[in-house]
C-alpha atoms as a PDB file:
ATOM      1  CA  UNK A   1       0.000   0.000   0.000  1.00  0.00           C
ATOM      2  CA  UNK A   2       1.167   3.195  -1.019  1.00  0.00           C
ATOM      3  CA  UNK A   3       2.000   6.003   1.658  1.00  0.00           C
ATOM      4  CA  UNK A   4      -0.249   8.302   2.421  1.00  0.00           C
ATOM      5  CA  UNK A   5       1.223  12.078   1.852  1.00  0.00           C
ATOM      6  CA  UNK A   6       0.365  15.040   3.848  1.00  0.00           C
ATOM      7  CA  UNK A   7      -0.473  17.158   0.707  1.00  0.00           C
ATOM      8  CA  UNK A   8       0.259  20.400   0.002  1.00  0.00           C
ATOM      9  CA  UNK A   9       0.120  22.242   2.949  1.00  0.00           C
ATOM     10  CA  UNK A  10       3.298  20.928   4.744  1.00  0.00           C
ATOM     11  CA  UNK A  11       4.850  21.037   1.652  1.00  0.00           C
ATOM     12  CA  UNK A  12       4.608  24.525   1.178  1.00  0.00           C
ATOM     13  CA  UNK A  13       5.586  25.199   4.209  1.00  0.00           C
ATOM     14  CA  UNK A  14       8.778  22.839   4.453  1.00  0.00           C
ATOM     15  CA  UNK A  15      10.115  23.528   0.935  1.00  0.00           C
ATOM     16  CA  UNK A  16       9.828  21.608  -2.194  1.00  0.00           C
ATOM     17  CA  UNK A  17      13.120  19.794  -0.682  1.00  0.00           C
ATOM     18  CA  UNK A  18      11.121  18.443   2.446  1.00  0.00           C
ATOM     19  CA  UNK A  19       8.748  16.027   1.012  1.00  0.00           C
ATOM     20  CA  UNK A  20       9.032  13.947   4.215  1.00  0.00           C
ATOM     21  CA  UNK A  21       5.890  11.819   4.034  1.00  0.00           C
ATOM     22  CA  UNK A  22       6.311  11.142  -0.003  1.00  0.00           C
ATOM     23  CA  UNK A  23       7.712   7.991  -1.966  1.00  0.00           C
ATOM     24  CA  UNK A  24      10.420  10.616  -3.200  1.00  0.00           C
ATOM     25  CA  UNK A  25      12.261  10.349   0.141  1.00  0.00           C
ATOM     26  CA  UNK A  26      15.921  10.023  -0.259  1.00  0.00           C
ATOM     27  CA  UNK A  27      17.799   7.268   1.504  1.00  0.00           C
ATOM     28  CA  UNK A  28      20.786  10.380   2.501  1.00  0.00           C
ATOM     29  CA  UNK A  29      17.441  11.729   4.312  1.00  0.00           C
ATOM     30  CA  UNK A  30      17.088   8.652   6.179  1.00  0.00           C
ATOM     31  CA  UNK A  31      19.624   7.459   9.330  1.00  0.00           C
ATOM     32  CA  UNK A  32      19.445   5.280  12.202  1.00  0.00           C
ATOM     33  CA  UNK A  33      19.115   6.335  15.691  1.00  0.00           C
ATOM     34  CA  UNK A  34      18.694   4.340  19.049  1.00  0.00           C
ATOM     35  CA  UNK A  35      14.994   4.544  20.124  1.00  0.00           C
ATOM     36  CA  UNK A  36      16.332   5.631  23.772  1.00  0.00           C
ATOM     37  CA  UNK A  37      18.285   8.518  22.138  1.00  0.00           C
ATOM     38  CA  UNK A  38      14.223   9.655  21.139  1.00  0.00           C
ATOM     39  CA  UNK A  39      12.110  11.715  23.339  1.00  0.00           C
ATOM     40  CA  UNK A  40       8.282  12.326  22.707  1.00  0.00           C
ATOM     41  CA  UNK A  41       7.549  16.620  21.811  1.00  0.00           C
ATOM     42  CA  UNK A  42       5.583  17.939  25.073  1.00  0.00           C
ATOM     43  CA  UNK A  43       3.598  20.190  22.391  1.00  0.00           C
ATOM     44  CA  UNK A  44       2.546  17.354  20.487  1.00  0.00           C
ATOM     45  CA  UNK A  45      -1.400  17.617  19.983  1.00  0.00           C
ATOM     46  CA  UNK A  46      -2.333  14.288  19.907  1.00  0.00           C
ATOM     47  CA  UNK A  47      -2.735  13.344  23.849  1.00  0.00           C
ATOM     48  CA  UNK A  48      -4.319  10.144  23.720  1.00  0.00           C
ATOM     49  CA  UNK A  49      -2.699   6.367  22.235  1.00  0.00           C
ATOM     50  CA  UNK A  50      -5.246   3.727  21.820  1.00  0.00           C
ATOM     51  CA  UNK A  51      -3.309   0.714  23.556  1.00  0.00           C
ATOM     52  CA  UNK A  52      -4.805  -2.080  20.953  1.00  0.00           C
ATOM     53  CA  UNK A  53      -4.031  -0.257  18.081  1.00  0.00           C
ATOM     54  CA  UNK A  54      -0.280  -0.011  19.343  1.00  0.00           C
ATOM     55  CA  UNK A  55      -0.268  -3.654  19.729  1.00  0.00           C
ATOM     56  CA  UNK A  56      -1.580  -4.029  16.325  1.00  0.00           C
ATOM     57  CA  UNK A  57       0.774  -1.516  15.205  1.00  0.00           C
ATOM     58  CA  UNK A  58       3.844  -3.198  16.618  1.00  0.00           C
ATOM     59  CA  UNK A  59       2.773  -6.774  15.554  1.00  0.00           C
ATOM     60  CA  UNK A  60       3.241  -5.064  11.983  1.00  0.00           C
ATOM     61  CA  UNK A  61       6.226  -3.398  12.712  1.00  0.00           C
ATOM     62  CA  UNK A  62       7.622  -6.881  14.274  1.00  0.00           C
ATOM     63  CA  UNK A  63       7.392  -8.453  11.200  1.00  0.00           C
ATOM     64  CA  UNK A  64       8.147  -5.558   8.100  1.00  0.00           C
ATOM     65  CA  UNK A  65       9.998  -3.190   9.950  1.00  0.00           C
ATOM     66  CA  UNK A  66       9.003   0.346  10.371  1.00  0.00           C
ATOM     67  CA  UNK A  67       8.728   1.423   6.903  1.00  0.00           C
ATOM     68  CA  UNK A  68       8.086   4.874   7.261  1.00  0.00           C
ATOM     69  CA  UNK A  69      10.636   6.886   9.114  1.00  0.00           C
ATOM     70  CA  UNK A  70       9.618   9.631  11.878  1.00  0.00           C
ATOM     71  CA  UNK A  71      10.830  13.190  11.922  1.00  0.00           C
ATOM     72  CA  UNK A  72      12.778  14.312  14.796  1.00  0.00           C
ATOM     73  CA  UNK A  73      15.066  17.491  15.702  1.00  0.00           C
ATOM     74  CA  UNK A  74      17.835  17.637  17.899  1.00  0.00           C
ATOM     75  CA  UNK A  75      17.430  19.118  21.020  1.00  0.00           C
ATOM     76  CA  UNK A  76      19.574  20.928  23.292  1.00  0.00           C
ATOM     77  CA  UNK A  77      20.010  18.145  26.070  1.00  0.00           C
ATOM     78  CA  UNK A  78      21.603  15.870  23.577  1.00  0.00           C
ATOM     79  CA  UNK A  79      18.484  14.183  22.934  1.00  0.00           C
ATOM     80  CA  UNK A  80      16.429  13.748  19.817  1.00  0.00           C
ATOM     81  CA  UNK A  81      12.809  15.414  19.772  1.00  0.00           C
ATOM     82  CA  UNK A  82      10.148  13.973  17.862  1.00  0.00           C
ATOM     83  CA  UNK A  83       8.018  16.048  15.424  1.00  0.00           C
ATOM     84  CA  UNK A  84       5.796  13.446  13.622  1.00  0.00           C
ATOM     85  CA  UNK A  85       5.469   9.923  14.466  1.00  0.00           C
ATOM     86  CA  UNK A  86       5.076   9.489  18.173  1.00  0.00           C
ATOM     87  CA  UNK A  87       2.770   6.861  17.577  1.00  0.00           C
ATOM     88  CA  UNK A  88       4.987   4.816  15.385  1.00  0.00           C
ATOM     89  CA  UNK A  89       7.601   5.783  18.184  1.00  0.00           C
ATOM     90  CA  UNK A  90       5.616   4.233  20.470  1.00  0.00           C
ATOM     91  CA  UNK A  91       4.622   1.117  18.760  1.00  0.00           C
ATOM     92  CA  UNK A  92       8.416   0.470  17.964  1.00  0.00           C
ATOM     93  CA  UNK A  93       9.251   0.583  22.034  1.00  0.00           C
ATOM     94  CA  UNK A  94       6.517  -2.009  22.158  1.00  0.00           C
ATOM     95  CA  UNK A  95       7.652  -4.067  19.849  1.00  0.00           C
ATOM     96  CA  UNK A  96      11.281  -4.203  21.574  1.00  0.00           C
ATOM     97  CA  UNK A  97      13.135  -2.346  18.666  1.00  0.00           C
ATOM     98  CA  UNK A  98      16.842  -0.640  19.686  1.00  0.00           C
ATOM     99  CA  UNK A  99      17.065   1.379  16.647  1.00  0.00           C
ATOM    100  CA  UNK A 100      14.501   2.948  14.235  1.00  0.00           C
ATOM    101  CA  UNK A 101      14.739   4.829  11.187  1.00  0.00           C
ATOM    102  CA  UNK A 102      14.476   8.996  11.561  1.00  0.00           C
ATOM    103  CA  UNK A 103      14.902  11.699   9.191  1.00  0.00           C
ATOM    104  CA  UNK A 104      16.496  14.621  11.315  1.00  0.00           C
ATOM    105  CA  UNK A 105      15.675  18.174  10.869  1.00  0.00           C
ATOM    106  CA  UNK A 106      16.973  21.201  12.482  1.00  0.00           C
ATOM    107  CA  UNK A 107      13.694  22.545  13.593  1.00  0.00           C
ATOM    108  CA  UNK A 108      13.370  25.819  15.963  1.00  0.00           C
ATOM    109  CA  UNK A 109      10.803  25.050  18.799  1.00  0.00           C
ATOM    110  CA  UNK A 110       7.935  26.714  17.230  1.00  0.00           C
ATOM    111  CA  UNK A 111       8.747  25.027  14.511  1.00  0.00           C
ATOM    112  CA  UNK A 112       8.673  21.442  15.697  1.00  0.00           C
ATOM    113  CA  UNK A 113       5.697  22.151  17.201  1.00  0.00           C
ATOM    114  CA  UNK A 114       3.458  23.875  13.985  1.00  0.00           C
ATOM    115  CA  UNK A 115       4.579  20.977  12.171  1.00  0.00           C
ATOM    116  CA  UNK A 116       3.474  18.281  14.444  1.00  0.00           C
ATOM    117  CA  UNK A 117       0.186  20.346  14.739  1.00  0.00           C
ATOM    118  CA  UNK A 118      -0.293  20.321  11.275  1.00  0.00           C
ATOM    119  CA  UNK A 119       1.046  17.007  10.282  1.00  0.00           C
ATOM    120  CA  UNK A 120      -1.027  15.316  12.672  1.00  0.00           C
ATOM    121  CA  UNK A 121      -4.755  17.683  11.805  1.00  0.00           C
ATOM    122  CA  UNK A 122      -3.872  16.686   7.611  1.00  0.00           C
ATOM    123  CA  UNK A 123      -3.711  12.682   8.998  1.00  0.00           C
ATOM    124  CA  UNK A 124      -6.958  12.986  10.786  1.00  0.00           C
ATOM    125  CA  UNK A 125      -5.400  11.475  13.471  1.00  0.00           C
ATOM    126  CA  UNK A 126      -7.174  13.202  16.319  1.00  0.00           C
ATOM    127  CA  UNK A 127     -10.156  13.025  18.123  1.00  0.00           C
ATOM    128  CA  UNK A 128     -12.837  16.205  17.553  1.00  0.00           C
ATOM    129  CA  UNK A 129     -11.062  17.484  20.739  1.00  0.00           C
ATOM    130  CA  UNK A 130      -7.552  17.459  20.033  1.00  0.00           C
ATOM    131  CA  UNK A 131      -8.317  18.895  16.635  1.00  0.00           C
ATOM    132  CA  UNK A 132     -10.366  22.061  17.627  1.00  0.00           C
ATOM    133  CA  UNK A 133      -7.802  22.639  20.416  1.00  0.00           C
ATOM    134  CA  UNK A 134      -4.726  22.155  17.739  1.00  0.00           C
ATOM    135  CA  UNK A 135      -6.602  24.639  15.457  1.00  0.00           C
ATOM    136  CA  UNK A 136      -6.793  27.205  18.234  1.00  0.00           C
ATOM    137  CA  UNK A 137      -2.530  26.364  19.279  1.00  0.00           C
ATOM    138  CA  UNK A 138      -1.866  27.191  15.476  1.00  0.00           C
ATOM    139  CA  UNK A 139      -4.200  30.697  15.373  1.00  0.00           C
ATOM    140  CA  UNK A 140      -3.357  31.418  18.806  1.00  0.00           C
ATOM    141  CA  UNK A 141       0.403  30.350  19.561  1.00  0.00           C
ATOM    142  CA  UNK A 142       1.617  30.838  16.131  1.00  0.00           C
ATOM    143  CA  UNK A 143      -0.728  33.799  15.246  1.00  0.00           C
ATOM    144  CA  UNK A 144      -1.967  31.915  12.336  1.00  0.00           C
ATOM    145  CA  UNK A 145      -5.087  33.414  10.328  1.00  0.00           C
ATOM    146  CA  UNK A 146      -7.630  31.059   9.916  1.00  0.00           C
ATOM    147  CA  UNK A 147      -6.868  31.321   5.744  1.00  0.00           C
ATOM    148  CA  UNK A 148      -3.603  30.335   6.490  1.00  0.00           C
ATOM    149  CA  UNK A 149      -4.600  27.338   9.015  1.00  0.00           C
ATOM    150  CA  UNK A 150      -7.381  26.284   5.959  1.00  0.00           C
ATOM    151  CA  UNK A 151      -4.586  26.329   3.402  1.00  0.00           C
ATOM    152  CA  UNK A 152      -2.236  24.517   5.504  1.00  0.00           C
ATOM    153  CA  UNK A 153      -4.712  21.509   6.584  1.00  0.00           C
ATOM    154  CA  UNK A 154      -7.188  21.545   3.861  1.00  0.00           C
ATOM    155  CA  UNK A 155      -9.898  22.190   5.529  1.00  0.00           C
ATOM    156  CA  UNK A 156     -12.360  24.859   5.017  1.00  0.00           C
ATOM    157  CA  UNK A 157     -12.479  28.072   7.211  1.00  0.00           C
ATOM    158  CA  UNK A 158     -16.005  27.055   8.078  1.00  0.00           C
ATOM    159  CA  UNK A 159     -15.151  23.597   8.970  1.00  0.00           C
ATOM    160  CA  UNK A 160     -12.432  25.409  10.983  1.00  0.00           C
ATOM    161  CA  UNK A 161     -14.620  27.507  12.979  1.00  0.00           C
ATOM    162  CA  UNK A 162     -17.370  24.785  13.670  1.00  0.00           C
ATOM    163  CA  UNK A 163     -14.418  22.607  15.021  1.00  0.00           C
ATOM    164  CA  UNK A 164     -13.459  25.463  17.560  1.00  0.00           C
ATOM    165  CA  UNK A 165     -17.177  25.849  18.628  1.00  0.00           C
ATOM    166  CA  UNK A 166     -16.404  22.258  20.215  1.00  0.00           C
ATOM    167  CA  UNK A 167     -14.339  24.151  22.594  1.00  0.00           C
ATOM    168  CA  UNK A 168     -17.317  25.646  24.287  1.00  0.00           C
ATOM    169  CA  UNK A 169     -18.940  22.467  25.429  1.00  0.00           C
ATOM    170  CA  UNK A 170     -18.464  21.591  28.675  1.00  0.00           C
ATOM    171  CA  UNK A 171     -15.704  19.038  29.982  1.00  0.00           C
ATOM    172  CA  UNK A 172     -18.454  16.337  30.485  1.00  0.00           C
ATOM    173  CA  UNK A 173     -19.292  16.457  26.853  1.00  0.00           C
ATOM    174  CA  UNK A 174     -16.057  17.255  25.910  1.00  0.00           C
ATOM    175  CA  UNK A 175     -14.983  14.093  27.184  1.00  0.00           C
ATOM    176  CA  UNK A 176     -17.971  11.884  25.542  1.00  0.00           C
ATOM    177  CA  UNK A 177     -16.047  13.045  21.946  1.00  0.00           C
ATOM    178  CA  UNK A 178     -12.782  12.424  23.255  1.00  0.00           C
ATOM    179  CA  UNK A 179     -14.252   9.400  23.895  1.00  0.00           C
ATOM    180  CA  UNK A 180     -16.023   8.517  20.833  1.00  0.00           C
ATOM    181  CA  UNK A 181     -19.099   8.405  22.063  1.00  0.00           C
ATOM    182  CA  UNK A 182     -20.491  11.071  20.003  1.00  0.00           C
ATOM    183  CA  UNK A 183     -19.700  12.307  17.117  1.00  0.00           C
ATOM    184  CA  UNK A 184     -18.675  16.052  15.917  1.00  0.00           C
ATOM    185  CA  UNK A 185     -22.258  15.984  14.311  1.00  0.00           C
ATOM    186  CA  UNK A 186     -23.898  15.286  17.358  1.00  0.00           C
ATOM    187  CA  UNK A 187     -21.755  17.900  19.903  1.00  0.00           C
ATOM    188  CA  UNK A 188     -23.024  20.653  16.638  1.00  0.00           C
ATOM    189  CA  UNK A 189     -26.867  19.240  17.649  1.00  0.00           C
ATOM    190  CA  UNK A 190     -25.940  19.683  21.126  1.00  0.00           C
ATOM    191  CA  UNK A 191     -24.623  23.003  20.542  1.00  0.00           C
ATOM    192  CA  UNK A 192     -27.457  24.222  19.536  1.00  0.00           C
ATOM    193  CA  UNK A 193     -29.165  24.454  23.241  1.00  0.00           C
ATOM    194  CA  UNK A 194     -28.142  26.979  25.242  1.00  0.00           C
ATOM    195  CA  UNK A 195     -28.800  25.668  28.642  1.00  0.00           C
ATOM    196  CA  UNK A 196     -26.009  23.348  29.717  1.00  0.00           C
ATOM    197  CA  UNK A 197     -28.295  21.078  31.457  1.00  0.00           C
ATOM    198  CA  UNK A 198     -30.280  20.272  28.702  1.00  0.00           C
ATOM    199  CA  UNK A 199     -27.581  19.878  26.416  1.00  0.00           C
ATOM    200  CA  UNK A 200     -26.051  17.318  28.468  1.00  0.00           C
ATOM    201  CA  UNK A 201     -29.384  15.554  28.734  1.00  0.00           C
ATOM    202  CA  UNK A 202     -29.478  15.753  24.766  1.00  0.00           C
ATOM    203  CA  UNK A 203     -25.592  14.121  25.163  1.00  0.00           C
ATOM    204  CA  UNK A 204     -26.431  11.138  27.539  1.00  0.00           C
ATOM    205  CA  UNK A 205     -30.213  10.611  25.808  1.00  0.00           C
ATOM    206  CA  UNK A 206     -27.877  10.189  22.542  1.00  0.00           C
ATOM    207  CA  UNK A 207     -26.120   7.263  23.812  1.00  0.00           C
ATOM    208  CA  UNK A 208     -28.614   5.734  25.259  1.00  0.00           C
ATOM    209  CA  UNK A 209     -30.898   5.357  22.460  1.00  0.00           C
ATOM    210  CA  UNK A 210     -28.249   5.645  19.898  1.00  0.00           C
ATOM    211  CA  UNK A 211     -29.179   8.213  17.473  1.00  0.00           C
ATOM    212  CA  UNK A 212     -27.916   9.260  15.014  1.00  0.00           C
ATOM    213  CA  UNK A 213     -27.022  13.024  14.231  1.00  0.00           C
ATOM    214  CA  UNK A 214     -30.484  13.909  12.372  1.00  0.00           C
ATOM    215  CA  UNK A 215     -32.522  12.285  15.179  1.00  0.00           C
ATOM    216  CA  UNK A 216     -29.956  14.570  17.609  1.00  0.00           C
ATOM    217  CA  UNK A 217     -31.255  17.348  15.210  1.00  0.00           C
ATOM    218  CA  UNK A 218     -34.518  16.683  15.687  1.00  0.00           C
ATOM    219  CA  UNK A 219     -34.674  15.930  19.131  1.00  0.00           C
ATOM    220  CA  UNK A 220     -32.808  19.534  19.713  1.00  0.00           C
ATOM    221  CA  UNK A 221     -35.375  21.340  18.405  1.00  0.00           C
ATOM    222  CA  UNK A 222     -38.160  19.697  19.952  1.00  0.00           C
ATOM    223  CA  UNK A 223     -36.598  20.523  23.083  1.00  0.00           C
ATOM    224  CA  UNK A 224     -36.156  23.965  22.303  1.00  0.00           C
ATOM    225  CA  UNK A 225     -39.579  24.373  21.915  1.00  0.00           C
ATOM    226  CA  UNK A 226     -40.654  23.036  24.714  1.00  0.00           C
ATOM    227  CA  UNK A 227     -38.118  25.213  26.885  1.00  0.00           C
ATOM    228  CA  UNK A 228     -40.286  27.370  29.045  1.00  0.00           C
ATOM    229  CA  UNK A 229     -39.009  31.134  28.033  1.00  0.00           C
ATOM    230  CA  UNK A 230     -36.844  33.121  30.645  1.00  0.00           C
ATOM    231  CA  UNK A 231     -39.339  35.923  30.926  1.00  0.00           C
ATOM    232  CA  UNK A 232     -42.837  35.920  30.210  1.00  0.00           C
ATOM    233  CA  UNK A 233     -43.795  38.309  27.676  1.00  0.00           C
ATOM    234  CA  UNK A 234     -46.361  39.543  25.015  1.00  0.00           C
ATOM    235  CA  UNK A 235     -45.952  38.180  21.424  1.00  0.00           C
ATOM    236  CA  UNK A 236     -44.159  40.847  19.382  1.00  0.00           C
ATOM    237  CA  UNK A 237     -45.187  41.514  15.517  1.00  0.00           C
ATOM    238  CA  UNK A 238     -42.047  41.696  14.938  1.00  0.00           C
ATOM    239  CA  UNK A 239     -40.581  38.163  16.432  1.00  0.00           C
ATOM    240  CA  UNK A 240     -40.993  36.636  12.420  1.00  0.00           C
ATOM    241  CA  UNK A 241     -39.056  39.279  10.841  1.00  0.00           C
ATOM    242  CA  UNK A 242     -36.365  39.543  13.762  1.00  0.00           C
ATOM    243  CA  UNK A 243     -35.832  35.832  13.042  1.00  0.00           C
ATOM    244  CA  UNK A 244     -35.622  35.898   9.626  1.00  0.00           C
ATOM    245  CA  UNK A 245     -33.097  39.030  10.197  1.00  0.00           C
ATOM    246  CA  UNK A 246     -31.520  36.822  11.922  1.00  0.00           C
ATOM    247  CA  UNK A 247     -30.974  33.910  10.533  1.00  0.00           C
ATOM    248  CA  UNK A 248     -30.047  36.233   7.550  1.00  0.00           C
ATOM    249  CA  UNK A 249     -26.554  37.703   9.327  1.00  0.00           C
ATOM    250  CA  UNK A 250     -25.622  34.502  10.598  1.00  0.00           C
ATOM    251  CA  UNK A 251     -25.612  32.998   7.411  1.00  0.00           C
ATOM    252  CA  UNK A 252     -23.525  36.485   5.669  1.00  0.00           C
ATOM    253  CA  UNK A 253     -21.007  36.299   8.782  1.00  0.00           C
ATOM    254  CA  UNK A 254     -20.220  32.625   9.109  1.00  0.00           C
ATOM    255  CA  UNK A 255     -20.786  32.667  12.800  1.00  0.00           C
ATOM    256  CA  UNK A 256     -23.917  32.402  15.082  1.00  0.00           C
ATOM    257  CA  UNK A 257     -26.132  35.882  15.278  1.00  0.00           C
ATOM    258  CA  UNK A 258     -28.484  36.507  18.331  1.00  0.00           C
ATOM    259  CA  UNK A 259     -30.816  39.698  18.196  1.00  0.00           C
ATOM    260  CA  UNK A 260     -32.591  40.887  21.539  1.00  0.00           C
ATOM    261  CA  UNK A 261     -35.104  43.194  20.581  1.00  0.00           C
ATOM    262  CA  UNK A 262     -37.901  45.100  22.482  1.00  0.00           C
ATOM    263  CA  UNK A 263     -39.850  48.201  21.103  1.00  0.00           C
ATOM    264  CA  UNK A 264     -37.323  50.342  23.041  1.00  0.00           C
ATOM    265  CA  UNK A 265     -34.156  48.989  22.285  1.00  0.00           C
ATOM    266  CA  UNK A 266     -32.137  45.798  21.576  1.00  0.00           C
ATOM    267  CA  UNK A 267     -28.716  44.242  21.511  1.00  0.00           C
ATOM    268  CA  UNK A 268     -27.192  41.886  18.707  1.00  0.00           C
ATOM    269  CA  UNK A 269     -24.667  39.545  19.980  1.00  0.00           C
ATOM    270  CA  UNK A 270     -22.075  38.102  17.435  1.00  0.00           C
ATOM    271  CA  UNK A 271     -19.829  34.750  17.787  1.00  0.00           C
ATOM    272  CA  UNK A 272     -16.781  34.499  17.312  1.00  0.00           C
ATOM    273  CA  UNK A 273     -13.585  32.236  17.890  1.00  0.00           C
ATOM    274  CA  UNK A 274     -10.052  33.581  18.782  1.00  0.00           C
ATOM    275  CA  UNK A 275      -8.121  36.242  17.533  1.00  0.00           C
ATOM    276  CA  UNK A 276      -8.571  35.658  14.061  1.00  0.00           C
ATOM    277  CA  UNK A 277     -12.405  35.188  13.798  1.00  0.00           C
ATOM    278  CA  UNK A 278     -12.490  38.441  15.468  1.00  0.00           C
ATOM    279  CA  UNK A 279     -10.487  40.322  13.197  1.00  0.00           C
ATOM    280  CA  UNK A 280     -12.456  38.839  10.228  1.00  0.00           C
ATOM    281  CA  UNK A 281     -15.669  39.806  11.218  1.00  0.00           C
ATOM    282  CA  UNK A 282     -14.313  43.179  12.054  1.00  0.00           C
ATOM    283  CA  UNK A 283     -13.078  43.226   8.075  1.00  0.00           C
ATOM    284  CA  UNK A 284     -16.117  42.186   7.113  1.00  0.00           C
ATOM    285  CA  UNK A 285     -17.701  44.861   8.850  1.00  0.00           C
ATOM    286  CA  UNK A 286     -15.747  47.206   7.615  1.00  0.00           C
ATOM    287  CA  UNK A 287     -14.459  48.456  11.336  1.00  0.00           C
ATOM    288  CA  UNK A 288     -11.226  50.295  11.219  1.00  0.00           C
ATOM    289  CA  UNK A 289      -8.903  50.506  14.538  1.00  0.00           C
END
């Protein structure tokens, strides 16, 4: 089976001459180094190894090698950092290897860790957790623009910011998709509640009668019309055409819109995630400093 590349993104940003994860690799590229010489990157984004899948990945590696080198950089204790392939790292220690096949660049800190960031987002190698909280590392710690951090993993600037909605969940939820209990699909159901009680209800009612992520749809808004209103009011004529207003601005911004409106006054309240989000919407609005 042919490798799987990490497109163009890292390639642009490591240079034509970096191709690490292609089938041009050159052997010069490629040396041995003992595995205990090999430390794992503290800024890798990936924090959680599925034990079987090790096994299964060092039964392989027992028997064909480790045919795909990992990336490291030297670091400044003598040891050798790792920048993509901690879990082939790890599988290797399993499988009692000494030495294991690196190709060593001369990374800078920051560096090391944008490319591990990316290279592990373009692999789809995290769970909806990791991910949105990579994403926010590379707009936030590397003052990345969210164009830049779509061009770099593929992935569009909308698929971006739903990922860093995730973020808003609670930890209980949070730890259902770390978990893979739900899905991204259902946590964007669940997001659509406001009250953190019932959207944890909507989590654990999920599980236990397995739906899927249009019966999580469905279910969401049949709660949220049966959600008794914070503050009893008169119908106002203009409820229908506040909604459609509405709905109409989310959809031009990207990001959810919220209008509060009385006959005296009103407030509009506009989402938005990190830095970056900000600063487009800002653009968009045409709002100079």
């Amino acid at each position: 089976m042919a490798k799987r590349g990490l497109g163009k993104g890292l390639k642009s940003m490591l240079g034509d001459n970096n191709q690490i994860y292609t089938e041009n690799i050159s052997n010069k590229d490629v040396t041995a180094l003992r595995i205990a010489v090999i430390e794992p990157n503290r800024n890798q984004p990936r924090k959680s190894f599925d034990d079987e899948k090790l096994s299964v990945l060092a039964d392989s590696i027992k028997e064909h090698g480790l045919i795909q080198p990992i990336i490291v950089t030297p670091s400044e204790n003598g040891m050798y950092r790792i920048v993509a392939g901690e879990r082939r790292w790890r599988a290797c220690k399993k499988a009692g290897l000494k030495e294991i096949p690196v190709v060593i660049r001369d990374y800078s800190d920051e560096q090391a860790a944008e490319v591990a960031l990316i290279e592990n987002l373009q692999r789809e190698d995290l769970n909806p957790i990791e991910e949105a909280l990579g994403f926010y590392s590379l707009l936030e710690d590397f003052s990345m623009t969210q164009e830049l951090v779509s061009k770099r993993v593929g992935k569009s600037r909308s698929a971006i910011a739903n990922s860093l909605r995730l973020l808003s969940l609670d930890d209980q939820i949070q730890k259902l998709l770390i978990n893979g209990e739900i899905s991204s699909g259902h946590a964007r159901a669940i997001l659509s509640l406001d009250d953190g009680e019932a959207r944890l209800a909507l989590a654990k009612r999920i599980i236990s009668d397995s739906l899927n992520v249009r019966q999580a749809e469905t279910l969401a808004k049949q709660i949220q019309k049966k959600a008794p209103p914070k503050k009893t009011k008169k119908p106002d004529v203009y409820d229908v055409e506040i909604e459609r207003i509405q709905d109409e601005l989310s959809a031009r911004l990207g990001t959810r819109v919220k209008i509060t409106h009385t006959a005296k006054k009103g407030k509009i309240e506009i989402e938005y995630y990190g830095n970056d989000d900000l600063e487009r919407l800002l653009g968009f609005l045409n709002t100079e400093e």
